[in-house]
N, C-alpha and C. Protein backbone atom coordinates (compact mmCIF):
# COMPACT_ATOMS: atom_id res chain seq x y z
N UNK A 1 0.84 -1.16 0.00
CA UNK A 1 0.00 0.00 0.00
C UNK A 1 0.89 1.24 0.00
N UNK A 2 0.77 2.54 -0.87
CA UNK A 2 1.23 3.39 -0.91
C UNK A 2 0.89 4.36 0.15
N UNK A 3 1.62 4.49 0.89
CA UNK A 3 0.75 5.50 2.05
C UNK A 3 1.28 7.26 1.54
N UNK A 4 2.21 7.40 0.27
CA UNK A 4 2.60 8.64 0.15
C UNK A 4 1.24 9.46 -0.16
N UNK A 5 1.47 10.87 0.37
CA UNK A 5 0.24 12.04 0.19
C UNK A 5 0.39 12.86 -0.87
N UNK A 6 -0.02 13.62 -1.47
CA UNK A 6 0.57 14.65 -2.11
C UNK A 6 -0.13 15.35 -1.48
N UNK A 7 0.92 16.75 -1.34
CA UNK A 7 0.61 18.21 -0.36
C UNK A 7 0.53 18.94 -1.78
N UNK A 8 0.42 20.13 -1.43
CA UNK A 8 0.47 21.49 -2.77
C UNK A 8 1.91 21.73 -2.44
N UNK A 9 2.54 22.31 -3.74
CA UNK A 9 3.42 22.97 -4.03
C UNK A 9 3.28 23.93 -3.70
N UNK A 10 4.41 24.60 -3.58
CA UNK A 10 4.67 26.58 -2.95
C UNK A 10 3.87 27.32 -4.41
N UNK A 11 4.42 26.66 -5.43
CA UNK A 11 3.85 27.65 -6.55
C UNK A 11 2.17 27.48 -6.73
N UNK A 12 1.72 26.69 -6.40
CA UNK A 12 0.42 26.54 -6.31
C UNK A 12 -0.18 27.50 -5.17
N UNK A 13 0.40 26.93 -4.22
CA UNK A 13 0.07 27.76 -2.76
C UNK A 13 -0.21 29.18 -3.10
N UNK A 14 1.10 30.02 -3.60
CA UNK A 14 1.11 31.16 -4.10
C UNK A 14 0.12 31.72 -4.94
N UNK A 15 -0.27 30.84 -6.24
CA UNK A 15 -0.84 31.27 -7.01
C UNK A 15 -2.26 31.15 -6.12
N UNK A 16 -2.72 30.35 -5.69
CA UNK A 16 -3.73 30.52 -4.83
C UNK A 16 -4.28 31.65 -4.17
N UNK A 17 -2.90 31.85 -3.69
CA UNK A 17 -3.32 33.58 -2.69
C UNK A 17 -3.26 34.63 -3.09
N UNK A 18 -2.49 34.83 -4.40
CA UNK A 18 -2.90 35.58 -5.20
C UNK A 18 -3.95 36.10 -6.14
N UNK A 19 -4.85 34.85 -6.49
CA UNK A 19 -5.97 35.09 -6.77
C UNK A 19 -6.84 35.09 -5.72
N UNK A 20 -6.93 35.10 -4.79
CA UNK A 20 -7.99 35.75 -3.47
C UNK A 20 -7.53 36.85 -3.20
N UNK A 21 -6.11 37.19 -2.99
CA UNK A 21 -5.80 38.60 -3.17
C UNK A 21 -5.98 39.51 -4.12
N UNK A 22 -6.57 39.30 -5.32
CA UNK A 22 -7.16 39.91 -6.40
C UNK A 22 -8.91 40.16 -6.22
N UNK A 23 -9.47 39.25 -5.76
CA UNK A 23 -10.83 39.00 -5.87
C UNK A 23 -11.29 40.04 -4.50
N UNK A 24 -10.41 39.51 -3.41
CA UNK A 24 -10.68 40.68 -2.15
C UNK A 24 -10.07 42.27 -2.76
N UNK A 25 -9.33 42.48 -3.33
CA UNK A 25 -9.28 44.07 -3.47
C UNK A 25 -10.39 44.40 -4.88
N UNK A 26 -10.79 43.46 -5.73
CA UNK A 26 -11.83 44.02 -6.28
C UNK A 26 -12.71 43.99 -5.57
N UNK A 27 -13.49 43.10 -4.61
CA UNK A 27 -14.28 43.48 -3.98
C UNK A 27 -14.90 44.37 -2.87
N UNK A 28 -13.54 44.66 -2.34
CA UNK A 28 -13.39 45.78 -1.33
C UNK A 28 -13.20 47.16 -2.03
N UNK A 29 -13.01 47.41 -3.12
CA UNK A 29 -13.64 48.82 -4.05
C UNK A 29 -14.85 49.05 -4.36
N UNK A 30 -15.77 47.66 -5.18
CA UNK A 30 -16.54 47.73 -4.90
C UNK A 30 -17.69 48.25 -3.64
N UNK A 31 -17.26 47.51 -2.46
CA UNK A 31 -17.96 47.36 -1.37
C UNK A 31 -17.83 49.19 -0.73
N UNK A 32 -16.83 49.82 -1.26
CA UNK A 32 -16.14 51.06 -1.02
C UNK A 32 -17.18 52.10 -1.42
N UNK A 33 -17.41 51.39 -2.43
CA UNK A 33 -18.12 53.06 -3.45
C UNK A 33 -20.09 52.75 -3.00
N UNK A 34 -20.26 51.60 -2.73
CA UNK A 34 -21.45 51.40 -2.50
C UNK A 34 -21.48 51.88 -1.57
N UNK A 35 -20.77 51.90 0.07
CA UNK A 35 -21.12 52.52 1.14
C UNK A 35 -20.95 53.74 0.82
N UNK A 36 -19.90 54.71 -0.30
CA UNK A 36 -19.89 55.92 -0.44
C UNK A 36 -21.30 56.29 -0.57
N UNK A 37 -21.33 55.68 -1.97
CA UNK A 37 -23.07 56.23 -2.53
C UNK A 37 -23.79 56.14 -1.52
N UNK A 38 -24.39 55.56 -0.59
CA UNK A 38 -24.92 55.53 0.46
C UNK A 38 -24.66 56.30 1.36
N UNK A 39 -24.00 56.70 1.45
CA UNK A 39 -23.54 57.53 2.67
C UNK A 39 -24.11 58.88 2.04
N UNK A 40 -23.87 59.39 0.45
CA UNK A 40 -24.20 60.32 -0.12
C UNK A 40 -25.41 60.60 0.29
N UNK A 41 -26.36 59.36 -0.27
CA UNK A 41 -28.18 59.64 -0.12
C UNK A 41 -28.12 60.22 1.03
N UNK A 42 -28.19 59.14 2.19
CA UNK A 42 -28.12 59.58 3.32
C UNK A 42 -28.10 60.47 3.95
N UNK A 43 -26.79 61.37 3.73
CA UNK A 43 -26.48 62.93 4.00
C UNK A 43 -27.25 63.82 3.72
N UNK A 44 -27.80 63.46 2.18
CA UNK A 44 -28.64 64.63 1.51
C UNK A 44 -30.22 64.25 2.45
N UNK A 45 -30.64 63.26 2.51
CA UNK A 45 -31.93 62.76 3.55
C UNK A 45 -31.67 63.38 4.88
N UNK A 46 -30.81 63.49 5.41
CA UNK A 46 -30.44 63.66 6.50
C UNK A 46 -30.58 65.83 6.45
N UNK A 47 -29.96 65.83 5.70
CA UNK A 47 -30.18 67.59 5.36
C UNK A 47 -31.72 68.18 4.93
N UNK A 48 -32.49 67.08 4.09
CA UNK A 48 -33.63 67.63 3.89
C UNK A 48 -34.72 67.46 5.14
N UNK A 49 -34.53 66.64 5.65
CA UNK A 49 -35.31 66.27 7.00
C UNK A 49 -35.13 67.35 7.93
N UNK A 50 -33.71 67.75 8.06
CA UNK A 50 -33.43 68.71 9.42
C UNK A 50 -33.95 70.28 8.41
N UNK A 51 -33.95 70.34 7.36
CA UNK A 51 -34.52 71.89 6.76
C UNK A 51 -36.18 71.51 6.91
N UNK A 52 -37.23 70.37 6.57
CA UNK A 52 -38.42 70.37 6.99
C UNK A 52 -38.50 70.81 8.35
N UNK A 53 -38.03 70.00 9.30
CA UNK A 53 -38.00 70.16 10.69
C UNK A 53 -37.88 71.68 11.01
N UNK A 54 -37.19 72.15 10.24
CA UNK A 54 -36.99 73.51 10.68
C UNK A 54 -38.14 74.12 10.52
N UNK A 55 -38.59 74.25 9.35
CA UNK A 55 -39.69 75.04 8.45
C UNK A 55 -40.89 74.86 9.60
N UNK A 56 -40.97 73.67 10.05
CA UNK A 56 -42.27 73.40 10.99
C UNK A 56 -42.36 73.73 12.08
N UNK A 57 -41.05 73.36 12.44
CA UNK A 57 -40.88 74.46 14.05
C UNK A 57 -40.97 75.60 14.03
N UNK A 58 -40.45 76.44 12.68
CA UNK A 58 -41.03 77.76 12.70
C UNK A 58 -42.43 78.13 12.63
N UNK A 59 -42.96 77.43 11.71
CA UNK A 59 -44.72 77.85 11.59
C UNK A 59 -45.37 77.35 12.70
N UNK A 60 -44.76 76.30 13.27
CA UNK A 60 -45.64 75.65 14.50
C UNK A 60 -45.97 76.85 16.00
N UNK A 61 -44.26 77.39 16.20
CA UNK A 61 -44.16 77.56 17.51
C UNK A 61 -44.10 79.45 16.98
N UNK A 62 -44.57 79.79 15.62
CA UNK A 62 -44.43 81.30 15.14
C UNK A 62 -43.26 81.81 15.63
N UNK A 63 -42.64 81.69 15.32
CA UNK A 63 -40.78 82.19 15.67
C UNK A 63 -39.92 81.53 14.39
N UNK A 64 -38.80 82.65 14.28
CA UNK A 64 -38.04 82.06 13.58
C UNK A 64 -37.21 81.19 14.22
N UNK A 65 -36.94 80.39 13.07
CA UNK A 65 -35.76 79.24 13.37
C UNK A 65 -34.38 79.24 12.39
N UNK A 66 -32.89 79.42 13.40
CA UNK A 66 -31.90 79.73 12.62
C UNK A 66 -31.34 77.91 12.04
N UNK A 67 -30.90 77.69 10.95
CA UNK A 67 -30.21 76.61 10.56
C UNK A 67 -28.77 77.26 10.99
N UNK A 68 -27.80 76.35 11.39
CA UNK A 68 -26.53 76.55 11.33
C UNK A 68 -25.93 75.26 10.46
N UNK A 69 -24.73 76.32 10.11
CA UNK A 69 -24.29 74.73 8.78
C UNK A 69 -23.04 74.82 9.27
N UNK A 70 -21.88 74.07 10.14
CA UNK A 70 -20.42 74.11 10.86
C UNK A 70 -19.66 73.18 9.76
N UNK A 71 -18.29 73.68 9.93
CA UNK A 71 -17.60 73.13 8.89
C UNK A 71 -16.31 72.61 9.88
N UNK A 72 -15.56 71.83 9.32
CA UNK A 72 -14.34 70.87 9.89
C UNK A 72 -13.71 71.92 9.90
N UNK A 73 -12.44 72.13 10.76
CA UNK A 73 -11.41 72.38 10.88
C UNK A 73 -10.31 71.94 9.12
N UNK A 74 -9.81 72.06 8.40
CA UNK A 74 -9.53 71.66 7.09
C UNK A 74 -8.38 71.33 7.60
N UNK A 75 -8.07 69.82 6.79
CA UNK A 75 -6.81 69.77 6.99
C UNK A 75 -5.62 70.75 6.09
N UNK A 76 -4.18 70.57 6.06
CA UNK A 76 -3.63 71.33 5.24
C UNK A 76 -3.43 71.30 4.05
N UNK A 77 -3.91 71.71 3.10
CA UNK A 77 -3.73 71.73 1.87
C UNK A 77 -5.64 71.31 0.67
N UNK A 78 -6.55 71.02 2.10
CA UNK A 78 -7.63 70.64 2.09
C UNK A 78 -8.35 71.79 1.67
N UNK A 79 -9.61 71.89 1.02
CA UNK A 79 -10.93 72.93 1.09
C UNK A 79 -11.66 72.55 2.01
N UNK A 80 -12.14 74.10 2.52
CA UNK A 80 -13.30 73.57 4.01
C UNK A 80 -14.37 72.41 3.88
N UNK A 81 -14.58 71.82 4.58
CA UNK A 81 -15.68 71.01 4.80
C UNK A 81 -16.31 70.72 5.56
N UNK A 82 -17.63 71.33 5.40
CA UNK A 82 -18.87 71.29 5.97
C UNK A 82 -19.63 70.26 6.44
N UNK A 83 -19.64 69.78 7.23
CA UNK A 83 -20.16 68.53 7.72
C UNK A 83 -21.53 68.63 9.16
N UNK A 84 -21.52 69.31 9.88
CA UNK A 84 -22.55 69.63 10.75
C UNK A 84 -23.85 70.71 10.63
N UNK A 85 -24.88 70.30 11.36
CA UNK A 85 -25.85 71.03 10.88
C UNK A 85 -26.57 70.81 12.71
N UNK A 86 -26.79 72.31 12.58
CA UNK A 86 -27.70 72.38 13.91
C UNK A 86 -29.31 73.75 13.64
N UNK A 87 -29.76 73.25 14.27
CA UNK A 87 -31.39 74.26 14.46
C UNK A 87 -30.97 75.11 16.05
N UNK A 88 -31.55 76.18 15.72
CA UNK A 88 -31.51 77.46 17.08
C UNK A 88 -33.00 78.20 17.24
N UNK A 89 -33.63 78.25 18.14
CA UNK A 89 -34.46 79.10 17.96
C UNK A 89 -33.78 80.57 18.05
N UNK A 90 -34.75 81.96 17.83
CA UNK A 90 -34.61 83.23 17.62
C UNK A 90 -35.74 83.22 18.47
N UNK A 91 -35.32 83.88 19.70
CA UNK A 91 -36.08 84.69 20.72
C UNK A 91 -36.08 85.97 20.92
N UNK A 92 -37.16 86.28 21.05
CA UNK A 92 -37.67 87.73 20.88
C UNK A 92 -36.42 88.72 22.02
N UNK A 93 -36.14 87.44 22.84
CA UNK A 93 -35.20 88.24 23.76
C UNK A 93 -33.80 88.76 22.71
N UNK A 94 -33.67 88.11 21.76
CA UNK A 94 -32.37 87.88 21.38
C UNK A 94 -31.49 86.78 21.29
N UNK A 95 -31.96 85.95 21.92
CA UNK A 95 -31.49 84.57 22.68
C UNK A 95 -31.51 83.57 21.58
N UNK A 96 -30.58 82.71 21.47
CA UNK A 96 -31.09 81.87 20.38
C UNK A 96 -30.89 80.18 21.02
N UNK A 97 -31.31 79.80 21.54
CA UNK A 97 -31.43 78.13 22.23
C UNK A 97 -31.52 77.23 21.40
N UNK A 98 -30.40 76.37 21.67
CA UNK A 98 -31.17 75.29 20.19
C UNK A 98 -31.90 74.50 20.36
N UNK A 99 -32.69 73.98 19.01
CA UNK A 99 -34.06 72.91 19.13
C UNK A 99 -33.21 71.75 19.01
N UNK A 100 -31.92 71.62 18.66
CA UNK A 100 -31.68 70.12 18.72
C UNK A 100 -30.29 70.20 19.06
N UNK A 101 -29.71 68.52 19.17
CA UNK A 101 -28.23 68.60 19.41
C UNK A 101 -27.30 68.34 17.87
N UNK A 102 -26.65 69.23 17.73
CA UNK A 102 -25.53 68.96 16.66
C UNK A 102 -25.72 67.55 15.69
N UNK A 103 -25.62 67.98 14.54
CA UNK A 103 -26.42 66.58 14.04
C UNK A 103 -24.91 66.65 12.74
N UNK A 104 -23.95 65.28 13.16
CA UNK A 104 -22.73 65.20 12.11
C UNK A 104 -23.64 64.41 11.03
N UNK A 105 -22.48 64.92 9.10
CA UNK A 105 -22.98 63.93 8.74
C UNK A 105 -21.76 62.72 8.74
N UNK A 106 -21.69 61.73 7.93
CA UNK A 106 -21.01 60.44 7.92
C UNK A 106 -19.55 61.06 7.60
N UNK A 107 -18.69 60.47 8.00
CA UNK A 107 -17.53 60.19 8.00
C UNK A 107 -16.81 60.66 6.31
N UNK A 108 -17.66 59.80 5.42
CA UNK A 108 -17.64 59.35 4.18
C UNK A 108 -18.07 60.41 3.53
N UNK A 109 -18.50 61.04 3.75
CA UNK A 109 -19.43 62.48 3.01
C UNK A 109 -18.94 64.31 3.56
N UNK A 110 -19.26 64.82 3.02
CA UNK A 110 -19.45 66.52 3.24
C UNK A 110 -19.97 67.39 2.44
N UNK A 111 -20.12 68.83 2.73
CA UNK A 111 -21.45 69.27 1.82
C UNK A 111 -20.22 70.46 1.69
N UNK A 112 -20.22 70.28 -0.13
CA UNK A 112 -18.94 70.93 -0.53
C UNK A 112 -18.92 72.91 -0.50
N UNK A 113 -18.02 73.32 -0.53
CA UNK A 113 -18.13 74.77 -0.15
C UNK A 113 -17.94 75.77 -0.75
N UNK A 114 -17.62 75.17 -2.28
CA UNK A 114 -17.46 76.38 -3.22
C UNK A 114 -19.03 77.02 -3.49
N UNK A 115 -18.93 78.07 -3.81
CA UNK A 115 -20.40 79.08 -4.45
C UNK A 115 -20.87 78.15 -5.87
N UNK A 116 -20.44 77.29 -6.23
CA UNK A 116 -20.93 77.00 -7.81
C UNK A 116 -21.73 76.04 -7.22
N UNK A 117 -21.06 75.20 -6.34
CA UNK A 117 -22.08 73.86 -5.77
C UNK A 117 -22.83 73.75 -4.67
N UNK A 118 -22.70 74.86 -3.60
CA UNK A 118 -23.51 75.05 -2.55
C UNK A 118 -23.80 76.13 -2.11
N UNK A 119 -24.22 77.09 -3.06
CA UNK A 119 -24.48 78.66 -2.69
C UNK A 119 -24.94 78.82 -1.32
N UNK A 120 -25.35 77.90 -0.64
CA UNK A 120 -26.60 78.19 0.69
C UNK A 120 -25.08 78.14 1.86
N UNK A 121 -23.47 77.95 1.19
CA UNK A 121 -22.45 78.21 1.73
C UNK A 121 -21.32 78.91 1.19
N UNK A 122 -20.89 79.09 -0.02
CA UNK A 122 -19.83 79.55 -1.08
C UNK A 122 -20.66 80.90 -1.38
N UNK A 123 -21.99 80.99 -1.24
CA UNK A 123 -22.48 82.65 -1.58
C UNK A 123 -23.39 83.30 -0.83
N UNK A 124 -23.42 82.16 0.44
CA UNK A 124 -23.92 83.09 1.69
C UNK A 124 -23.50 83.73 2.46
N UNK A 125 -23.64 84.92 2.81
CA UNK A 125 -22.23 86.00 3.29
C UNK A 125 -23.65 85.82 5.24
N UNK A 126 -24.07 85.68 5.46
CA UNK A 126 -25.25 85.10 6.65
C UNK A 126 -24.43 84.70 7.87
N UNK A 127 -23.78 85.32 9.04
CA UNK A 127 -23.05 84.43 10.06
C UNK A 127 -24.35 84.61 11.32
N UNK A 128 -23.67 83.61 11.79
CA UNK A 128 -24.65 83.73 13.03
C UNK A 128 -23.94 84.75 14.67
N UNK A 129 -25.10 85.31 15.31
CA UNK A 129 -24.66 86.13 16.40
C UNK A 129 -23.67 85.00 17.35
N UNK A 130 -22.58 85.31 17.66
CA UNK A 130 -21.77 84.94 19.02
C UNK A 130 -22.36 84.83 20.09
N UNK A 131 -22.24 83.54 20.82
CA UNK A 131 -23.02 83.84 21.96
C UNK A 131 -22.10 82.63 23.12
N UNK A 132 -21.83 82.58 24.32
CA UNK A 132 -21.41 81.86 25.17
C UNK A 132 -21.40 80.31 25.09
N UNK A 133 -20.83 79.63 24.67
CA UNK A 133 -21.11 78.04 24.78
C UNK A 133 -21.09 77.77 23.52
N UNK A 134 -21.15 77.99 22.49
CA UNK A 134 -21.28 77.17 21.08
C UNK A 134 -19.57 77.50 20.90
N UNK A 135 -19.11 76.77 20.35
CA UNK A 135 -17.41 76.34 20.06
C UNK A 135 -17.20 76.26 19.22
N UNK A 136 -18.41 75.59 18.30
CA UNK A 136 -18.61 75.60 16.85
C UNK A 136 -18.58 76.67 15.85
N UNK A 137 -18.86 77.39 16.68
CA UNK A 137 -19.57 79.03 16.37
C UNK A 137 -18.52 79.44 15.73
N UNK A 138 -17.72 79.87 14.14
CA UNK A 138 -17.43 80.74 13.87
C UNK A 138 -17.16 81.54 12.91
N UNK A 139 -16.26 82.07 12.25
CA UNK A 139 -16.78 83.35 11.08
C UNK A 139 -16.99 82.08 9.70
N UNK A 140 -16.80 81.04 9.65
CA UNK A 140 -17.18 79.91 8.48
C UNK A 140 -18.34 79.59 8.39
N UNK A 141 -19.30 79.44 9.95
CA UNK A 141 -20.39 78.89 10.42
C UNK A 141 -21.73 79.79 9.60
N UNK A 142 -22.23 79.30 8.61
CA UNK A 142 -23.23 79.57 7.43
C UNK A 142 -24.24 79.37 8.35
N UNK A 143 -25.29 80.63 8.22
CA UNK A 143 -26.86 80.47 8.84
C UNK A 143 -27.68 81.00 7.83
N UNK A 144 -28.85 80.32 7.69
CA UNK A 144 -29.65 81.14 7.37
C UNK A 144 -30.95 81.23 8.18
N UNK A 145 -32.36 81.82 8.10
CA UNK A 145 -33.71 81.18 8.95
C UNK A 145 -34.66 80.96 8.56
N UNK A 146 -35.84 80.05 8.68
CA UNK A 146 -37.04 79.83 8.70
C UNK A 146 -37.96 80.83 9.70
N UNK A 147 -38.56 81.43 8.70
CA UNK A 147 -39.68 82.25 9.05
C UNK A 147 -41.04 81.50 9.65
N UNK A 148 -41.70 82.67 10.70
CA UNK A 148 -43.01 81.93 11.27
C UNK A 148 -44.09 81.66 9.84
N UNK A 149 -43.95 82.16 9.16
CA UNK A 149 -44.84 81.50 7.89
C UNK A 149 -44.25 80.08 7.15
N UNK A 150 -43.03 79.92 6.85
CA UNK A 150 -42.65 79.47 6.41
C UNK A 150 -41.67 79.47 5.55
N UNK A 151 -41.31 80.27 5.39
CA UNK A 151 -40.54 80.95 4.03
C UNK A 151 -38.99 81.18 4.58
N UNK A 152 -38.19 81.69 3.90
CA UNK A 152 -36.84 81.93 4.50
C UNK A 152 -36.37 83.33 4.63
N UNK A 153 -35.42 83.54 4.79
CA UNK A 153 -35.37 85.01 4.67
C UNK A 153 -33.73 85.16 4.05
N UNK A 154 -33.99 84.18 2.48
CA UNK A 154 -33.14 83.99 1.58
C UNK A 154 -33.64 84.80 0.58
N UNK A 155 -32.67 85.25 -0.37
CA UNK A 155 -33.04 85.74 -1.40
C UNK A 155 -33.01 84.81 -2.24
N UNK A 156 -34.81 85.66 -2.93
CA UNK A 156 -35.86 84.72 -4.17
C UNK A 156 -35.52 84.48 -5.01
N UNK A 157 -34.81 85.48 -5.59
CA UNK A 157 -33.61 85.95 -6.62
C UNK A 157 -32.53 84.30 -6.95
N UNK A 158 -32.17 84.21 -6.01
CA UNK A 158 -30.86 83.00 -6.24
C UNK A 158 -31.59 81.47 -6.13
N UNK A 159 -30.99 80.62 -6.53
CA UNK A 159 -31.01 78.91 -6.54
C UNK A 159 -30.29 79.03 -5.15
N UNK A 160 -30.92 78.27 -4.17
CA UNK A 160 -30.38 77.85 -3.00
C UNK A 160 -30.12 76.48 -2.78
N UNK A 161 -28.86 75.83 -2.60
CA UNK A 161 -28.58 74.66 -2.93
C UNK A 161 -27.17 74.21 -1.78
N UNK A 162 -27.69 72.95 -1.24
CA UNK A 162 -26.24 72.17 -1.36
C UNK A 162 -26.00 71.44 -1.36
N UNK A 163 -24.59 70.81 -1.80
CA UNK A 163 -24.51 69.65 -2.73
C UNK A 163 -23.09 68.74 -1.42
N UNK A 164 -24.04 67.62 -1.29
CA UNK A 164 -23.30 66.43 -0.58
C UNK A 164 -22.50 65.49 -1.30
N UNK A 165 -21.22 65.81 -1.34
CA UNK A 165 -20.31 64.72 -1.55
C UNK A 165 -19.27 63.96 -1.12
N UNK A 166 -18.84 63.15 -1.62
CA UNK A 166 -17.71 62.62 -0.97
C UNK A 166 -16.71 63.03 0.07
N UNK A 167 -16.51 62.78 0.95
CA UNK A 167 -15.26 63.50 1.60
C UNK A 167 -13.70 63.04 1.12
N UNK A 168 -13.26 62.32 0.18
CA UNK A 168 -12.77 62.11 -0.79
C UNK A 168 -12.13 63.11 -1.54
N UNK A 169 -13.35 63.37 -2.36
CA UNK A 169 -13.69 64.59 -3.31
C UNK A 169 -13.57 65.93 -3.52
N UNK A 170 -12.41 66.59 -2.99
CA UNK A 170 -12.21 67.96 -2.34
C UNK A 170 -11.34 68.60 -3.54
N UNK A 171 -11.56 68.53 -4.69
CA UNK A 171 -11.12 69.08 -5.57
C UNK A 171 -11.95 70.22 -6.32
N UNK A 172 -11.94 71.31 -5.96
CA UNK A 172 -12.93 72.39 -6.17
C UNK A 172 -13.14 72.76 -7.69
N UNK A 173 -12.14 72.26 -8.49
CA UNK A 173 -12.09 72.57 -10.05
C UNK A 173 -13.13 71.56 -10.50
N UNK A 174 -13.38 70.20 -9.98
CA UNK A 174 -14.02 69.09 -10.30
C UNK A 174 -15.06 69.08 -9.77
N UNK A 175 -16.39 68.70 -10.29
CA UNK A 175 -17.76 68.91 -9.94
C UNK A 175 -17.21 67.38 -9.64
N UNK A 176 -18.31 66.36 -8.47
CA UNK A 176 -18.06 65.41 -7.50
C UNK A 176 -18.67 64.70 -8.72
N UNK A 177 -18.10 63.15 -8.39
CA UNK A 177 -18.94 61.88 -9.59
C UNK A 177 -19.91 61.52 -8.51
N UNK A 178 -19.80 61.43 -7.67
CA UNK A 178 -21.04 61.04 -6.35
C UNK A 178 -21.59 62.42 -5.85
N UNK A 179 -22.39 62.80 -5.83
CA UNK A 179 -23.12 63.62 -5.41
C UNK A 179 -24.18 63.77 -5.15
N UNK A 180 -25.02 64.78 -4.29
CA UNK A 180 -26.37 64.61 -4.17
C UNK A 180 -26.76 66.27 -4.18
N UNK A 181 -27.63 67.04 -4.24
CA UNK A 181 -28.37 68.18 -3.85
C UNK A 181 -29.22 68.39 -3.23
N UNK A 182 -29.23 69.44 -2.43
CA UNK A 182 -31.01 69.44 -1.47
C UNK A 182 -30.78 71.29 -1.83
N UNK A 183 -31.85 71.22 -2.51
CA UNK A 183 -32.11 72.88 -2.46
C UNK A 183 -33.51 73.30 -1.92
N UNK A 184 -33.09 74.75 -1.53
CA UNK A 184 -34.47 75.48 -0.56
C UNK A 184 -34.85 76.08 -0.93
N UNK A 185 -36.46 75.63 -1.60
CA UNK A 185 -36.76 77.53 -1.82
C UNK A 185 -37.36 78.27 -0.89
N UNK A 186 -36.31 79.63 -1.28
CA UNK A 186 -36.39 80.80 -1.08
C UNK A 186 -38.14 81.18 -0.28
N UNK A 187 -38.74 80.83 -1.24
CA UNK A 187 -40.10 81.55 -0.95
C UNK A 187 -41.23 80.57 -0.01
N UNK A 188 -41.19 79.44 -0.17
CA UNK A 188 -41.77 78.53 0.29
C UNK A 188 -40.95 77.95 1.22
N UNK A 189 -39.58 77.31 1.41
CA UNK A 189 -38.98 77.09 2.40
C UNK A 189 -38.50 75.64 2.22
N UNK A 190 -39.40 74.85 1.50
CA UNK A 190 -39.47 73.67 1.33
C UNK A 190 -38.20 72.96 0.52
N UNK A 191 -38.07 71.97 0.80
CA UNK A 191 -36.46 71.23 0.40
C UNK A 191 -36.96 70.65 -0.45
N UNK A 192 -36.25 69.94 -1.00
CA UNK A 192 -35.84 69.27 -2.37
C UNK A 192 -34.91 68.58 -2.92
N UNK A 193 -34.57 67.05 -2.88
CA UNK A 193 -33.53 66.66 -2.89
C UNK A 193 -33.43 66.07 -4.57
N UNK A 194 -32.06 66.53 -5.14
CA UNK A 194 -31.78 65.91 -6.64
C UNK A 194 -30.76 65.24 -6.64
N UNK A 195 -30.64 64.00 -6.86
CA UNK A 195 -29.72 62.80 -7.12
C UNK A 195 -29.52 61.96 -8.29
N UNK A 196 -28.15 62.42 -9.28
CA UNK A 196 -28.25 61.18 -10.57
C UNK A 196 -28.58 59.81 -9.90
């Protein structure tokens, strides 16, 4: 009886792990851009929800309501990026309290800052008043408000828009291949999200 085995060869072995090492980095690009895209929707869902919310708390409670839009710290050589979004009320005192807590978006995403792709930040000149305790707070920090009717107190005049993309994607000459939009109108208040 032959009791010899045959094992694999090294060159087999090799070639083996090399083709799983091929199949895992195509698949992990894949798996890459799908959570991107996702993360995209998301962001932009996530932005149109907190601008309804706003709109309703204003008509609900007749007061305006400020949006704040906070941006990262940039790294060096980076364009700003906008990633947080908070609601404030406007009290008659002056006072502005917020209706919610700081709302980040994903890791994977940011809402880009040039004027061509997110005027409601690149061509809103809108800061918000200084006040004790916000850290976030500063001359980058984009506001605009929701009126007790509903409406904004944006000009009618302009496309109000901004556009969620990649955090990747920070090349300001290059419009984003992933992207999303949520624009506000001006007059009505109401969001709107556009996604290829």
């Amino acid at each position: 009886m032959n009791d010899a085995r045959r094992g694999f060869s090294l060159l087999e072995m090799l070639l083996v792990l090399a083709l799983a090492a091929g199949v895992v980095a195509l698949a992990s690009e894949g798996y890459s851009a799908m959570i991107q895209a996702s993360a995209v929707t998301s962001g932009a869902d996530m932005l149109s929800d907190v601008f309804t919310e706003a709109r309703q708390g204003a008509i609900a409670q007749n007061t305006s309501v400020e949006v704040r839009i906070y941006d990262l710290p940039p790294q060096p050589g980076a364009a700003p990026a906008y990633d947080a979004i908070q609601l404030h009320w406007v009290k008659a005192n002056g006072t502005t309290p917020p209706v919610s807590n700081v709302l980040w978006l994903s890791t994977w995403v940011a809402i880009d800052a040039t004027a061509a792709y997110s005027p409601l930040i690149g061509a809103n000149t809108q800061t918000a008043t200084p006040e004790a305790g916000d850290m976030r707070l500063t001359g980058q920090t984009r506001v605009f408000h929701f009126l007790p009717d509903g409406s904004t107190d944006l000009n009618p005049a302009t496309n109000w828009f901004l556009t969620v993309r990649a955090s990747t994607q920070s090349d300001p000459s290059h419009f984003p291949s992933d992207w999303a939009c949520v624009r506000v109108d001006a007059t009505t208040g109401r969001p709107q999200i556009y996604r290829p």
